[in-house]
Structures are given as structure tokens and as C-alpha cells.
C-alpha atoms as a PDB file:
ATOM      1  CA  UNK A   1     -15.912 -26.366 -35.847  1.00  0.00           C
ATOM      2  CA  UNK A   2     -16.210 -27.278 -32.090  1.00  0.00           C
ATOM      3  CA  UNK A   3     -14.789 -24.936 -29.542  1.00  0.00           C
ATOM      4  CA  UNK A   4     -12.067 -26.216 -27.497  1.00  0.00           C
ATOM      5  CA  UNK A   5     -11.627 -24.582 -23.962  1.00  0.00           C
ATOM      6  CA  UNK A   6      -8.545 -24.871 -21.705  1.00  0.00           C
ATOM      7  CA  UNK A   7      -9.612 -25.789 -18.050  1.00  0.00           C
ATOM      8  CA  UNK A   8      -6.324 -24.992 -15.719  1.00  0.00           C
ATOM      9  CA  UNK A   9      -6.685 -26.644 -12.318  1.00  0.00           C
ATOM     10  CA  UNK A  10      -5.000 -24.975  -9.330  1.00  0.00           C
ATOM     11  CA  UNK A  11      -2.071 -26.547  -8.372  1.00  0.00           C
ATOM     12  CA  UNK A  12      -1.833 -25.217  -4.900  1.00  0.00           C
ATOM     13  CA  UNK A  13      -3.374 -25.580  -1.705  1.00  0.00           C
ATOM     14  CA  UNK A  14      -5.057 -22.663   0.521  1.00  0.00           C
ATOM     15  CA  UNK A  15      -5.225 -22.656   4.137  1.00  0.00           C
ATOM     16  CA  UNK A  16      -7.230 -19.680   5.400  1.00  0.00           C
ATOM     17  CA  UNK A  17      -5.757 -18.642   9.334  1.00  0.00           C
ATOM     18  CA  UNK A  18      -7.709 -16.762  12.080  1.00  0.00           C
ATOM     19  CA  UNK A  19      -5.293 -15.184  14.176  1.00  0.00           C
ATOM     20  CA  UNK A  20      -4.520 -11.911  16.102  1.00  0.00           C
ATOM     21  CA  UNK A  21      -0.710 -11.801  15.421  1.00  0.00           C
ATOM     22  CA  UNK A  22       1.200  -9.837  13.594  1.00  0.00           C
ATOM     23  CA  UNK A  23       2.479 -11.239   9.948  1.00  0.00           C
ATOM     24  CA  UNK A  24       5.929 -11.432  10.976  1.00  0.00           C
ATOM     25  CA  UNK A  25       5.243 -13.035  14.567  1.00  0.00           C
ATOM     26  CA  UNK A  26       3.013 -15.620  12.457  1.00  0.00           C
ATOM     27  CA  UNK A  27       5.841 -16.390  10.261  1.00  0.00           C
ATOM     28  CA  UNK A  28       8.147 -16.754  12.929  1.00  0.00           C
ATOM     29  CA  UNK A  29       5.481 -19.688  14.532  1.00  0.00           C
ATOM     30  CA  UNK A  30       4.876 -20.958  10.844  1.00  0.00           C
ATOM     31  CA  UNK A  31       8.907 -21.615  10.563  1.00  0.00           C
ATOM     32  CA  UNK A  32       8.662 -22.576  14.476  1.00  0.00           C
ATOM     33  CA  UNK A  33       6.155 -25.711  13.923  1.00  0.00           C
ATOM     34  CA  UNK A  34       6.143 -26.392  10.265  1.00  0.00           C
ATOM     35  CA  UNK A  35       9.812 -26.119   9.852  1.00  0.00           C
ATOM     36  CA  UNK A  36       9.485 -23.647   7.563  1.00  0.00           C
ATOM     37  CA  UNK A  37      11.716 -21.020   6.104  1.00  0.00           C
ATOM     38  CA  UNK A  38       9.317 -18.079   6.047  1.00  0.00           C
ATOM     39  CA  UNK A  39      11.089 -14.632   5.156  1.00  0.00           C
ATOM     40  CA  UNK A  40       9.654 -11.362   3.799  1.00  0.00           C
ATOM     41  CA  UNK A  41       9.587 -11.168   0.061  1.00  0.00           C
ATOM     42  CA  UNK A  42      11.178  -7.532  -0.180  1.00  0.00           C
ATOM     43  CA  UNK A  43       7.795  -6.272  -2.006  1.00  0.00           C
ATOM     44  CA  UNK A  44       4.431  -6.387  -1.042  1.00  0.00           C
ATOM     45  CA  UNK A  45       1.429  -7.628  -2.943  1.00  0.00           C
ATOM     46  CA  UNK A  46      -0.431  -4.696  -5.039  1.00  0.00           C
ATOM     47  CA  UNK A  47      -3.102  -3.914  -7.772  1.00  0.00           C
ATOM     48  CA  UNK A  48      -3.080  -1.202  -9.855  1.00  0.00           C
ATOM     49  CA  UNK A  49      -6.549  -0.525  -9.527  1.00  0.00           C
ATOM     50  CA  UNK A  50      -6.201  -0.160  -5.879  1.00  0.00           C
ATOM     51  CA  UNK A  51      -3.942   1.557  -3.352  1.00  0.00           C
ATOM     52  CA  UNK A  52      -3.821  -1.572  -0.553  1.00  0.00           C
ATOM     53  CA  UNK A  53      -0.348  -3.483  -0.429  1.00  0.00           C
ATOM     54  CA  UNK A  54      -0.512  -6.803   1.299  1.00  0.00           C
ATOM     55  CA  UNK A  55       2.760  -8.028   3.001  1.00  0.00           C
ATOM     56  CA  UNK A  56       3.925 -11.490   1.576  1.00  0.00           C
ATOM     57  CA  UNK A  57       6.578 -14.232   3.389  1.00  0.00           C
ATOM     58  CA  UNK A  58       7.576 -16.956   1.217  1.00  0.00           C
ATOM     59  CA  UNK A  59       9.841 -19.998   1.206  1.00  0.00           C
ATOM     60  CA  UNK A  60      10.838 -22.379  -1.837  1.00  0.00           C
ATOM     61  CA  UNK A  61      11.679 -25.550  -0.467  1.00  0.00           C
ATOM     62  CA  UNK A  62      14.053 -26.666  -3.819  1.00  0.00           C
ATOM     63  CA  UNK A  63      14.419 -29.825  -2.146  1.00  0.00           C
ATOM     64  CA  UNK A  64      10.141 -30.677  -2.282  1.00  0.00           C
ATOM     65  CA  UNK A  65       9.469 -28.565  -4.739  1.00  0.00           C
ATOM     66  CA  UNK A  66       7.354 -26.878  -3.275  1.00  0.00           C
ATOM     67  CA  UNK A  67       6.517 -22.863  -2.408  1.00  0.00           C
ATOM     68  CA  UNK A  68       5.164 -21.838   0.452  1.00  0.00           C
ATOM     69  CA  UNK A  69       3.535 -18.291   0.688  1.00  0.00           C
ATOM     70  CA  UNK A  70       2.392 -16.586   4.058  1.00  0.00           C
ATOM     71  CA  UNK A  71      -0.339 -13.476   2.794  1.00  0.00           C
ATOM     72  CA  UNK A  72      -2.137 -11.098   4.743  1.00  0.00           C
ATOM     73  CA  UNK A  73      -5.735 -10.677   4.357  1.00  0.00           C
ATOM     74  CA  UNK A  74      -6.619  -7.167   5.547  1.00  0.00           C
ATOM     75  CA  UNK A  75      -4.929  -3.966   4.740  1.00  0.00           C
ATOM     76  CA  UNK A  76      -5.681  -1.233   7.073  1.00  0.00           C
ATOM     77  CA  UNK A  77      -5.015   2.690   5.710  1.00  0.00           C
ATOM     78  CA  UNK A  78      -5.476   5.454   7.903  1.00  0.00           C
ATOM     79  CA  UNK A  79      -7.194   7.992   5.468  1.00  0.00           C
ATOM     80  CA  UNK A  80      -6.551  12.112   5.917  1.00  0.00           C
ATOM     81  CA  UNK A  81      -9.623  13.975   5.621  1.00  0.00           C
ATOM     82  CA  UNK A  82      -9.384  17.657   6.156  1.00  0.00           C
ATOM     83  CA  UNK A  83     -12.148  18.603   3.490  1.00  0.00           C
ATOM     84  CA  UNK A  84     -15.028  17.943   5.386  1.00  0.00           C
ATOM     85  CA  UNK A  85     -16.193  19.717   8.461  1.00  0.00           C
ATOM     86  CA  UNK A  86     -18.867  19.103  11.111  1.00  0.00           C
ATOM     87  CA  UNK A  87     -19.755  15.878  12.443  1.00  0.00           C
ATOM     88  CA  UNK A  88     -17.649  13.471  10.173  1.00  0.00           C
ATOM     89  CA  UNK A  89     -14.265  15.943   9.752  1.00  0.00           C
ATOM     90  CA  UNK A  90     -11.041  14.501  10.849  1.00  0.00           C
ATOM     91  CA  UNK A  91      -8.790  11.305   9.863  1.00  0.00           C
ATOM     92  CA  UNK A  92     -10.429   7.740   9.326  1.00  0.00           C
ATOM     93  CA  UNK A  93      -9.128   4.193   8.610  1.00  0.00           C
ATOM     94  CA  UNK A  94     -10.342   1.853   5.830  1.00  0.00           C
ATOM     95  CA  UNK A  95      -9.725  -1.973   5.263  1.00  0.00           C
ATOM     96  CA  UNK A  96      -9.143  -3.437   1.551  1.00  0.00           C
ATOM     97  CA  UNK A  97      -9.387  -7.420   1.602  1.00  0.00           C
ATOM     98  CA  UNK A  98      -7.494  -9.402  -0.613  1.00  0.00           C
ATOM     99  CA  UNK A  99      -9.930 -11.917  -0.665  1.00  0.00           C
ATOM    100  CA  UNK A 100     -13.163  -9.936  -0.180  1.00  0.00           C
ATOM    101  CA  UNK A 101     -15.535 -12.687   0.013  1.00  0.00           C
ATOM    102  CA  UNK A 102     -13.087 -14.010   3.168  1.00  0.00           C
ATOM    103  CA  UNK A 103     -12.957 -10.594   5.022  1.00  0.00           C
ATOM    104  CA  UNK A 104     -13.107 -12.621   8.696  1.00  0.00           C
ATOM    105  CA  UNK A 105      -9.929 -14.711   7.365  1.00  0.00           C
ATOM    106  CA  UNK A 106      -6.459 -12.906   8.937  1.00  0.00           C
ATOM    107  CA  UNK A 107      -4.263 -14.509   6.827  1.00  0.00           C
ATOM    108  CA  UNK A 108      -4.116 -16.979   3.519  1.00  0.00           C
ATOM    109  CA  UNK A 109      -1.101 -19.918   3.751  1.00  0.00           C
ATOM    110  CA  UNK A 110      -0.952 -20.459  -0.208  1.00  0.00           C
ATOM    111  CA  UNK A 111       1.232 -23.722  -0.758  1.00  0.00           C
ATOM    112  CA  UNK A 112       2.126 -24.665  -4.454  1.00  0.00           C
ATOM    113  CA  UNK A 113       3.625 -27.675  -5.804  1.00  0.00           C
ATOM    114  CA  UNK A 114       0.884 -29.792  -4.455  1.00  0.00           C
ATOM    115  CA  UNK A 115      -2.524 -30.532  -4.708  1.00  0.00           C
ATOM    116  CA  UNK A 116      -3.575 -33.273  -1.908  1.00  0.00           C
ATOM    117  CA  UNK A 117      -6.362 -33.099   0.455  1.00  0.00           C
ATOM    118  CA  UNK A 118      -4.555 -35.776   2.639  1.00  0.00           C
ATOM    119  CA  UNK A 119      -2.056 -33.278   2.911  1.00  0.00           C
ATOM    120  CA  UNK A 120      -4.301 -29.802   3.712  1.00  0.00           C
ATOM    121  CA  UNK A 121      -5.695 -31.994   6.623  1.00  0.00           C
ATOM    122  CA  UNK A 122      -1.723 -32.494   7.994  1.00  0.00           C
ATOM    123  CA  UNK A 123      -1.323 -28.918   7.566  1.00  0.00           C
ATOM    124  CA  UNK A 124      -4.353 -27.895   9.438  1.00  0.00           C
ATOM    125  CA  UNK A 125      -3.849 -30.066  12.240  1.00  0.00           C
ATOM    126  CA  UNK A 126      -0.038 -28.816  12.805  1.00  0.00           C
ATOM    127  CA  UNK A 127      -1.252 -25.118  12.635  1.00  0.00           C
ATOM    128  CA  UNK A 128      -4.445 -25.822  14.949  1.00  0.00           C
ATOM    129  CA  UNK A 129      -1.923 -26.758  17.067  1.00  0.00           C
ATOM    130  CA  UNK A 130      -0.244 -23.717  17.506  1.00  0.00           C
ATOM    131  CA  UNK A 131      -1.502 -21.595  20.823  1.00  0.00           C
ATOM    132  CA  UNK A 132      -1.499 -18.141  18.714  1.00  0.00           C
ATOM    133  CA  UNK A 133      -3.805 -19.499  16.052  1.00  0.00           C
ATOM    134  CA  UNK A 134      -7.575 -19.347  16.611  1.00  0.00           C
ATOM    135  CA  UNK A 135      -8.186 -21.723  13.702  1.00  0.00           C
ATOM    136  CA  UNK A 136      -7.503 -22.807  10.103  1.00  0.00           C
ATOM    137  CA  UNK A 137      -9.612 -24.402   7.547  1.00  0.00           C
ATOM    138  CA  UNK A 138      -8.548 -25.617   4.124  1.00  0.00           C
ATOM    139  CA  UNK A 139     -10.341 -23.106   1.521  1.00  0.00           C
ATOM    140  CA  UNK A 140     -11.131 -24.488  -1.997  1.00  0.00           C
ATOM    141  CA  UNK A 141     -10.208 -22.040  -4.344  1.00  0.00           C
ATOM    142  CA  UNK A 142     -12.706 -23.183  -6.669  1.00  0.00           C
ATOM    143  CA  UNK A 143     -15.310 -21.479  -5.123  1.00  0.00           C
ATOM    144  CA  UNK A 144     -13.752 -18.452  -4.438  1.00  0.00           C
ATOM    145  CA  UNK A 145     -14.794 -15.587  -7.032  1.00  0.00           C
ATOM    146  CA  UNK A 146     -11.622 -13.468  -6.925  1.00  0.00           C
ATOM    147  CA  UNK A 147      -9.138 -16.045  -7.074  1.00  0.00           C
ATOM    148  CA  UNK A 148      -7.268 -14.327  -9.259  1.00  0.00           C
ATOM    149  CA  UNK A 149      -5.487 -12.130  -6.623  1.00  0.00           C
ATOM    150  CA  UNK A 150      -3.627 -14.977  -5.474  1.00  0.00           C
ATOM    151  CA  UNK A 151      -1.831 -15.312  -8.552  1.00  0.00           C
ATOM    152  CA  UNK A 152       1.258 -13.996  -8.248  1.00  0.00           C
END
């Protein structure tokens, strides 16, 4: 009996964003130029294997269809460490990724409800536009290996 396998495809698109804003400032120019609706989704994005909490905007535009989803990269955890003594005692940070394999991307714009490249390229050239953002680059999510954290 032949095996039958289920392929999903991703119906979403995913913008990667270099910038050295804040994620609320970002959403604020996201809303700005895109004409966007970008507010903070009142809990943050966790894993129960991990401690790191990553701060997610969204917007469902009812009238498209379509959900927009503003996601920080990096988490940044200032770490308490009173055991040790010497050289390496005191407090230091560490940075979980949400995408590991993208640790130099700031911020992921996840936008579901459509799947066209035409339509990545739009969105790139509006935020490229914007003064605060370094750059942005359409990522396929193919070829990313945890892909899985951006299902939410």
C-alpha cells in the first residue's frame, strides 16, 4: 500500500527587517507607511522549553483578509550570577533568537493570507523606504530550519 504524505505550503509571506528601533517605535512607522494597524497583542511569544518571550504587534485587516504580524528577533535577559567568584562573578546578559539561523535579523514582518512574490517586492520597497530601517529582504521560509516558531 503506497504511502501518502501531506505537503502544507506556507501561506504567508516573511520579511526579515534590520533596524535599531525599538518594537513599538517600528510599529508605529509600520502603521505610519504601510497604513497599517499594528498594536501589541497583550501576550508575548514563548516556548516552554525556553525562558525568552518575544513581543508580538499584529493587525487583521477583515477587509483583505489578511494578518499582519510585527515579531522581534532577539530577546535580551540580564542573567544574576552570584555563585561564582573571581574573574567571571557578577550579573551577565544573554540573547535567545527566535529564528536562530537569522540572529543578524532585528525583526520578522510575518504577513498571512497571501502568498505572492509580486507582492513581498511592494512590501520591501515601501519599508526600504522608511529612514529608520537599515534594510529588508523577503526570507523564504522554506529554507529556514526552525520555521516552526513562527507558527502561532
Amino acid at each position: 500500500m503506497p504511502l501518502l504524505t501531506l505537503e502544507l505550503e506556507d501561506d504567508y509571506l516573511l520579511i526579515g527587517i534590520h533596524s535599531t528601533e525599538e518594537d513599538y517605535r517600528l510599529a508605529y512607522l509600520l502603521n505610519t507607511h504601510l497604513k497599517t494597524k499594528l498594536i501589541r497583542f497583550k501576550h508575548c511569544l514563548d516556548f516552554k522549553d525556553s525562558n525568552a518571550e518575544f513581543p508580538l504587534f499584529e493587525y487583521k485587516d477583515e477587509n483583505n483578509f489578511t494578518n499582519y504580524y510585527l515579531i522581534n528577533n532577539k530577546y535580551s535577559q540580564l542573567v544574576n550570577n552570584q555563585k561564582n567568584e573571581g574573574l567571571f562573578e557578577g550579573n551577565y546578559s544573554t540573547i535567545s533568537y527566535l529564528i536562530p539561523e537569522k540572529k543578524k535579523v532585528d525583526f520578522f514582518l510575518k504577513i498571512e493570507g497571501c502568498n505572492q512574490q509580486n507582492l513581498a517586492r511592494t512590501f520591501v520597497d515601501k519599508l526600504n523606504k522608511i529612514q529608520q530601517i537599515i534594510t529588508s529582504y523577503s526570507i523564504e521560509s522554506s529554507t529556514l530550519k526552525s520555521k516552526d516558531n513562527l507558527i502561532f
